[in-house]
Structure formats: C-alpha cells, structure tokens
C-alpha atoms as a PDB file:
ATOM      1  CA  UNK A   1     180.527 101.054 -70.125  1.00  0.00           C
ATOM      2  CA  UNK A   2     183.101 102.423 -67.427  1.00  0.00           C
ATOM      3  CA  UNK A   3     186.443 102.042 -68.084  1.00  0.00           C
ATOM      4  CA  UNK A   4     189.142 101.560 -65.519  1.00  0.00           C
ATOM      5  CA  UNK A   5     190.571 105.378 -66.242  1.00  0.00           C
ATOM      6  CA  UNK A   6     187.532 106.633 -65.393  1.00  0.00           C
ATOM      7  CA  UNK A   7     187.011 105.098 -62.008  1.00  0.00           C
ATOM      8  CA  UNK A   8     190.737 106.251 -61.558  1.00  0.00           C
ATOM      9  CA  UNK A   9     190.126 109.767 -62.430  1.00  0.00           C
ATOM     10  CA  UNK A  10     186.652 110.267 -60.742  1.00  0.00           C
ATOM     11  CA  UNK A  11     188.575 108.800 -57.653  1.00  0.00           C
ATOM     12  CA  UNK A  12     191.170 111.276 -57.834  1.00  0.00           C
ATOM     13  CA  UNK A  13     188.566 114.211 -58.663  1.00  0.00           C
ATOM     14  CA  UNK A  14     186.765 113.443 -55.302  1.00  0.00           C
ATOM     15  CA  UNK A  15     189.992 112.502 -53.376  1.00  0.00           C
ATOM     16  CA  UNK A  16     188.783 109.378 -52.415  1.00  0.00           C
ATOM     17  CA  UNK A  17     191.339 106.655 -51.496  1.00  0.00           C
ATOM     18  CA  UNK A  18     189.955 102.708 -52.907  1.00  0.00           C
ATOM     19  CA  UNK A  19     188.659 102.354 -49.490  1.00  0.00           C
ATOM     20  CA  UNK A  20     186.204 105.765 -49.268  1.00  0.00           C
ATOM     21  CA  UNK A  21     185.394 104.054 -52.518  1.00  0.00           C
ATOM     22  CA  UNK A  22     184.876 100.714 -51.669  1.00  0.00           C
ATOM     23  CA  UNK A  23     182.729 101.624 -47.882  1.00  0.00           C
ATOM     24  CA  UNK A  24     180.415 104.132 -50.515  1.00  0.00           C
ATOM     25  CA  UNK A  25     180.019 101.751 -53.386  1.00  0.00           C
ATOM     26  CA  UNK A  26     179.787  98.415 -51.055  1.00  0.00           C
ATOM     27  CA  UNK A  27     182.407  96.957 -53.364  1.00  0.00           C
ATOM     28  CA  UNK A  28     185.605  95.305 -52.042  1.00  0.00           C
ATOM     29  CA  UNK A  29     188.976  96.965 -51.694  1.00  0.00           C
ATOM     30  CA  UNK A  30     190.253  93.807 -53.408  1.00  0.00           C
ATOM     31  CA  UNK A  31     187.610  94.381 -56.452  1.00  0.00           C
ATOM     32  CA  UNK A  32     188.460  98.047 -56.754  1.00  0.00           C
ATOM     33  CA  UNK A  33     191.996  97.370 -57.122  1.00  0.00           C
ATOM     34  CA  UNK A  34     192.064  94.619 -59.447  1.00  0.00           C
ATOM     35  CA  UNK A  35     189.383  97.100 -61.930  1.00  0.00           C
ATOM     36  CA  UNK A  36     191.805  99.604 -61.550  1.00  0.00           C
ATOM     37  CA  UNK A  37     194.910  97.708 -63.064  1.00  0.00           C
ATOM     38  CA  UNK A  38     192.596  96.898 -66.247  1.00  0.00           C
ATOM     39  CA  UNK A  39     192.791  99.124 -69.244  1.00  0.00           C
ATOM     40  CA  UNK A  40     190.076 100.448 -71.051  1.00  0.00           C
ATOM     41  CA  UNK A  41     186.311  99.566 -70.868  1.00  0.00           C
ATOM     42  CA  UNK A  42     185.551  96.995 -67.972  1.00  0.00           C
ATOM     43  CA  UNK A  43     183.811  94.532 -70.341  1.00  0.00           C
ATOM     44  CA  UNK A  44     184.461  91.430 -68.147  1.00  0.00           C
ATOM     45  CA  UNK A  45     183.181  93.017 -65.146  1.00  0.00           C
ATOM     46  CA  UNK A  46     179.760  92.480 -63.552  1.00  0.00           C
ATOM     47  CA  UNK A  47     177.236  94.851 -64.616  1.00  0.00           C
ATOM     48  CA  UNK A  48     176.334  94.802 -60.947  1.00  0.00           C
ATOM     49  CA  UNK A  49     179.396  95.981 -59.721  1.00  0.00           C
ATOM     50  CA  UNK A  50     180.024  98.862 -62.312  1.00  0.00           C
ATOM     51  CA  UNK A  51     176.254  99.901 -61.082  1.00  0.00           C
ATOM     52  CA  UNK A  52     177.129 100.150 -57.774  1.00  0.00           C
ATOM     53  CA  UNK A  53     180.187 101.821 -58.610  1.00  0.00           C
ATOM     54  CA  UNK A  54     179.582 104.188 -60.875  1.00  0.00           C
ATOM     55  CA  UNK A  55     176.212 105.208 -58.403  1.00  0.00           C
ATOM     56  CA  UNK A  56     178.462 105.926 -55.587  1.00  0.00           C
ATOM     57  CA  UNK A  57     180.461 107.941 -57.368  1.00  0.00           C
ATOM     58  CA  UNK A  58     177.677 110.008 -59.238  1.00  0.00           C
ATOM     59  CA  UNK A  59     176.005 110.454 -55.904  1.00  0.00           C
ATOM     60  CA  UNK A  60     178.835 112.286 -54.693  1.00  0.00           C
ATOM     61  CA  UNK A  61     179.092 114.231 -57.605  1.00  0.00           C
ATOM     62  CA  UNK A  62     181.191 112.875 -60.592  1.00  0.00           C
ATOM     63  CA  UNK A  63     179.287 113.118 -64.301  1.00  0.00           C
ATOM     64  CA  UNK A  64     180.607 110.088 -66.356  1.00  0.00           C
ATOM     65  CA  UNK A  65     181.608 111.381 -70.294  1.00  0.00           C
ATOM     66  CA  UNK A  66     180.885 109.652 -72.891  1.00  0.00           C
ATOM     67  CA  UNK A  67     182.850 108.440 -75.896  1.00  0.00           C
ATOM     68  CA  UNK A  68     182.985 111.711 -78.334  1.00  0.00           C
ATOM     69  CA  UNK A  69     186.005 110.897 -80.250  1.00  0.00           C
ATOM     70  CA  UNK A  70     188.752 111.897 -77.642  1.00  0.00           C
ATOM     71  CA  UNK A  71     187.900 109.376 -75.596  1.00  0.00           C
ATOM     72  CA  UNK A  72     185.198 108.949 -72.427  1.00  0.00           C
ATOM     73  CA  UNK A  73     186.084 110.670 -69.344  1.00  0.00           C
ATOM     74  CA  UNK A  74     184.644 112.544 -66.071  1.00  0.00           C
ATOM     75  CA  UNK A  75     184.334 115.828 -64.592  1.00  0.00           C
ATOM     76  CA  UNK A  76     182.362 116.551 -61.192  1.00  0.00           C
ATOM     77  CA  UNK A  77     178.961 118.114 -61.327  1.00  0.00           C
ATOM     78  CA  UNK A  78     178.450 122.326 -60.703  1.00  0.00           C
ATOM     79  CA  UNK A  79     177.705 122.995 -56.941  1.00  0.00           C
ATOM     80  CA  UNK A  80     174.074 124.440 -56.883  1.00  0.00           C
ATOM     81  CA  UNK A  81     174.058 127.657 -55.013  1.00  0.00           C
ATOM     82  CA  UNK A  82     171.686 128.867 -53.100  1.00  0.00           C
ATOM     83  CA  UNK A  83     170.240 131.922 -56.396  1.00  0.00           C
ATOM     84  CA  UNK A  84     171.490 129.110 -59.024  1.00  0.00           C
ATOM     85  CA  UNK A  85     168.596 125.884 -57.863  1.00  0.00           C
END
C-alpha cells in the first residue's frame, strides 16, 4: 500500500510538481494534494487511484520499497546504458 511519504518523495526524486503528476497519472491536482496531506499508508484511498499513481510514477522510473523494518520508501531505478542492457 503507498503511503503519502512515498508519493511525496518519488515526486521530489523525479522533480515533478502535483501537476506533472497529476497530467502523467490522469489523477486530479485536487486528489494529489489532499493524498499528500495524509500520513502514512493511503488505506482510505481508491485502489484505482493508487494504481494509476503509483504506474505513472514507476514508468518514469521510481522503484516503490517495501516495509523492511525502517519503514517503506523509494529510490529511482539504474539508467540502462548502452554495454549494461
């Protein structure tokens, strides 16, 4: 489950404002912001819009970390190189 950190964080990663974020994911501004304010895991949140979310995001490169006892996070994918496919 995302958490509101993480969307924060993977934002930042990418430099993304809400609105790259919202014109790539196809989820309102409005939406964005409110997830944003949350804390923690976006339980109340439509699975649908965490999908669509979280897709946009990992198509433009940001791996979503798991819980491993300090806590789930991001970090953005390695850039293949041309000797490294």
């Amino acid at each position: 489950m995302l958490s509101a950190e993480q969307i924060r964080a993977a934002r930042a990663l990418l430099r993304w404002d809400q609105a790259h974020l919202s014109e790539r994911s196809g989820v309102s501004v409005e939406t964005i912001k409110r997830l944003e304010k949350m804390d923690g895991a976006l339980t109340s949140t439509r699975v649908s819009t965490l999908t669509a979310i979280q897709r946009a995001l990992e198509t433009a490169g940001v791996i979503f970390v798991a819980e491993n006892g300090e806590g789930p996070g991001v970090r953005l994918r390695k850039e293949r190189t041309i000797g490294n496919q």
